[in-house]
C-alpha atoms as a PDB file:
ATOM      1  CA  UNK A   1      -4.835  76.232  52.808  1.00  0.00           C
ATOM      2  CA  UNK A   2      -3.967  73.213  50.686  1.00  0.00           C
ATOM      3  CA  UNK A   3      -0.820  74.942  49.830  1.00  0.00           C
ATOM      4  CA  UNK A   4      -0.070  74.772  53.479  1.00  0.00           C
ATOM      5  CA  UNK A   5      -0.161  71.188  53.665  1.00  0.00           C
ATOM      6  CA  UNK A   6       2.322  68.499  52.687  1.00  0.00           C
ATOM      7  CA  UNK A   7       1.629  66.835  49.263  1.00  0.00           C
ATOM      8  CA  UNK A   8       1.425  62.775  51.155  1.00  0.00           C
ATOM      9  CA  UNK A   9      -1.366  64.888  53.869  1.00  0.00           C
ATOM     10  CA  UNK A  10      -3.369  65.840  50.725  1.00  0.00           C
ATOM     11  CA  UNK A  11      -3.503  62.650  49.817  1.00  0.00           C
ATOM     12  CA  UNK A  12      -4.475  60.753  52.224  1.00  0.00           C
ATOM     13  CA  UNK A  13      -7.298  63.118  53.143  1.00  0.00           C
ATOM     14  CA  UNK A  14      -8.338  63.001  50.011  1.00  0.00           C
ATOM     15  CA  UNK A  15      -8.096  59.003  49.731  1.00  0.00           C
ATOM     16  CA  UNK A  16      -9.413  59.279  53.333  1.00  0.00           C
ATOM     17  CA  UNK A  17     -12.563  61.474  52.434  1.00  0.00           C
ATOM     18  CA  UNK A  18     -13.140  60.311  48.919  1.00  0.00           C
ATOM     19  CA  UNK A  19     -13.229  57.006  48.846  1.00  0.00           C
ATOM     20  CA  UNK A  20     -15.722  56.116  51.225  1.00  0.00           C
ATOM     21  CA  UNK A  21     -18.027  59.156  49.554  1.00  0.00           C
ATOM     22  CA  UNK A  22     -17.539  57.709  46.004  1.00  0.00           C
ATOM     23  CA  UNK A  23     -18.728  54.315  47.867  1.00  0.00           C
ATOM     24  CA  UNK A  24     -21.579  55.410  49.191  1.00  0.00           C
ATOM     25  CA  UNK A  25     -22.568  57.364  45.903  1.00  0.00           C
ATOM     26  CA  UNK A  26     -22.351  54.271  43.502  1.00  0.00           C
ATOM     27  CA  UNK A  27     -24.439  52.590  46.655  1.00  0.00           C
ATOM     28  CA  UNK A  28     -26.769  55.133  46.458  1.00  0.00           C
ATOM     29  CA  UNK A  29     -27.734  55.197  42.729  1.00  0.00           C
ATOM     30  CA  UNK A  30     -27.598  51.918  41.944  1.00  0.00           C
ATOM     31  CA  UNK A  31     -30.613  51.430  44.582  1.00  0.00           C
ATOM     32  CA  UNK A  32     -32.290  54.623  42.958  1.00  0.00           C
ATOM     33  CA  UNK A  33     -31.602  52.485  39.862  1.00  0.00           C
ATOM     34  CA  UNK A  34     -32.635  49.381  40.847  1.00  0.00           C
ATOM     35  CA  UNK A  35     -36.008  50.220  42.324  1.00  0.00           C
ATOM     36  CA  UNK A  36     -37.373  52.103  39.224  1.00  0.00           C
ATOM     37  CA  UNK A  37     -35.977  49.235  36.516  1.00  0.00           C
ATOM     38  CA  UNK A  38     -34.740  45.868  38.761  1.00  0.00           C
ATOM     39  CA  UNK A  39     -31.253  44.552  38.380  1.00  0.00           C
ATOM     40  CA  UNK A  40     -29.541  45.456  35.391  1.00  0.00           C
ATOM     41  CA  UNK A  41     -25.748  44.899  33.725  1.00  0.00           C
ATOM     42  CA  UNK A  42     -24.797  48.984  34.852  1.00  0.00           C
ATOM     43  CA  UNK A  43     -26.547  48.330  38.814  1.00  0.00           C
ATOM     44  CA  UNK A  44     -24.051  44.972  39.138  1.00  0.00           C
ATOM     45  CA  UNK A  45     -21.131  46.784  37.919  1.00  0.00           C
ATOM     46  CA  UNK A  46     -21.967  49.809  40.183  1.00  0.00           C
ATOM     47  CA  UNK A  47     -22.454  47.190  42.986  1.00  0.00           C
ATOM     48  CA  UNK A  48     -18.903  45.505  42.012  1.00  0.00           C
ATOM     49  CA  UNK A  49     -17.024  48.506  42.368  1.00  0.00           C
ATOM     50  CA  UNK A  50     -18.425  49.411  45.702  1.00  0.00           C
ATOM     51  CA  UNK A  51     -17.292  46.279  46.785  1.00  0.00           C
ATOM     52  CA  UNK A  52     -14.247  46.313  45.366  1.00  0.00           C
ATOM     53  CA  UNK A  53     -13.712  49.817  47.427  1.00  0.00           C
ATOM     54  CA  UNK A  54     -15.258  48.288  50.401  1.00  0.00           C
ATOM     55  CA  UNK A  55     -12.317  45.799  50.115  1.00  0.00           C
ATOM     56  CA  UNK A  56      -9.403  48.011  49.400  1.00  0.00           C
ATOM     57  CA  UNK A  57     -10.331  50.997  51.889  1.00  0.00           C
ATOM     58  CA  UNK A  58      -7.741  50.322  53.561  1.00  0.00           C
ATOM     59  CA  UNK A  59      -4.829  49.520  51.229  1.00  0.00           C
ATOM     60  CA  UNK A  60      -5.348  52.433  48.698  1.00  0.00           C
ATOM     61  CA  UNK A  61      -2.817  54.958  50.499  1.00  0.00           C
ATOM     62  CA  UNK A  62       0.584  54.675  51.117  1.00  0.00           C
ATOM     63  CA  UNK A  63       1.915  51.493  49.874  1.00  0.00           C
ATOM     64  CA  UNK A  64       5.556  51.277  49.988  1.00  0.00           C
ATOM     65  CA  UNK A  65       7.566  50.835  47.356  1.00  0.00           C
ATOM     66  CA  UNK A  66      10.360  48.695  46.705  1.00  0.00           C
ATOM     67  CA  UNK A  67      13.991  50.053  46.284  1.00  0.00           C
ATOM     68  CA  UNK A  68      15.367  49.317  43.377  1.00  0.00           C
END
């Protein structure tokens, strides 16, 4: 089926799909993490980069570029 589809589709579904899934992952084990040890370095750099996708949801896909 993927063959079927145009190579910009594929990526945005999998930018669409991904993202918030990889998100919700770091979310998820840096809680597990945090309630069995507290805070650490690895639970604040898991919590940065789900903020940092939080942020950029939206601008991760098709970006123009410019001619030239």
């Amino acid at each position: 089926m993927w063959a079927l589809l145009s190579r910009r589709l594929r990526l945005w579904f999998l930018l669409a799909v991904g993202v918030p899934i990889v998100g919700w992952l770091l979310e998820a084990v840096a809680n597990r993490m945090e309630a069995r040890s507290g805070e650490t370095a690895l639970t604040r750099r898991m919590r940065g980069g789900r903020s940092w996708l939080r942020q950029h949801e939206r601008g991760l896909g098709f970006r123009r570029r410019p001619n030239g």
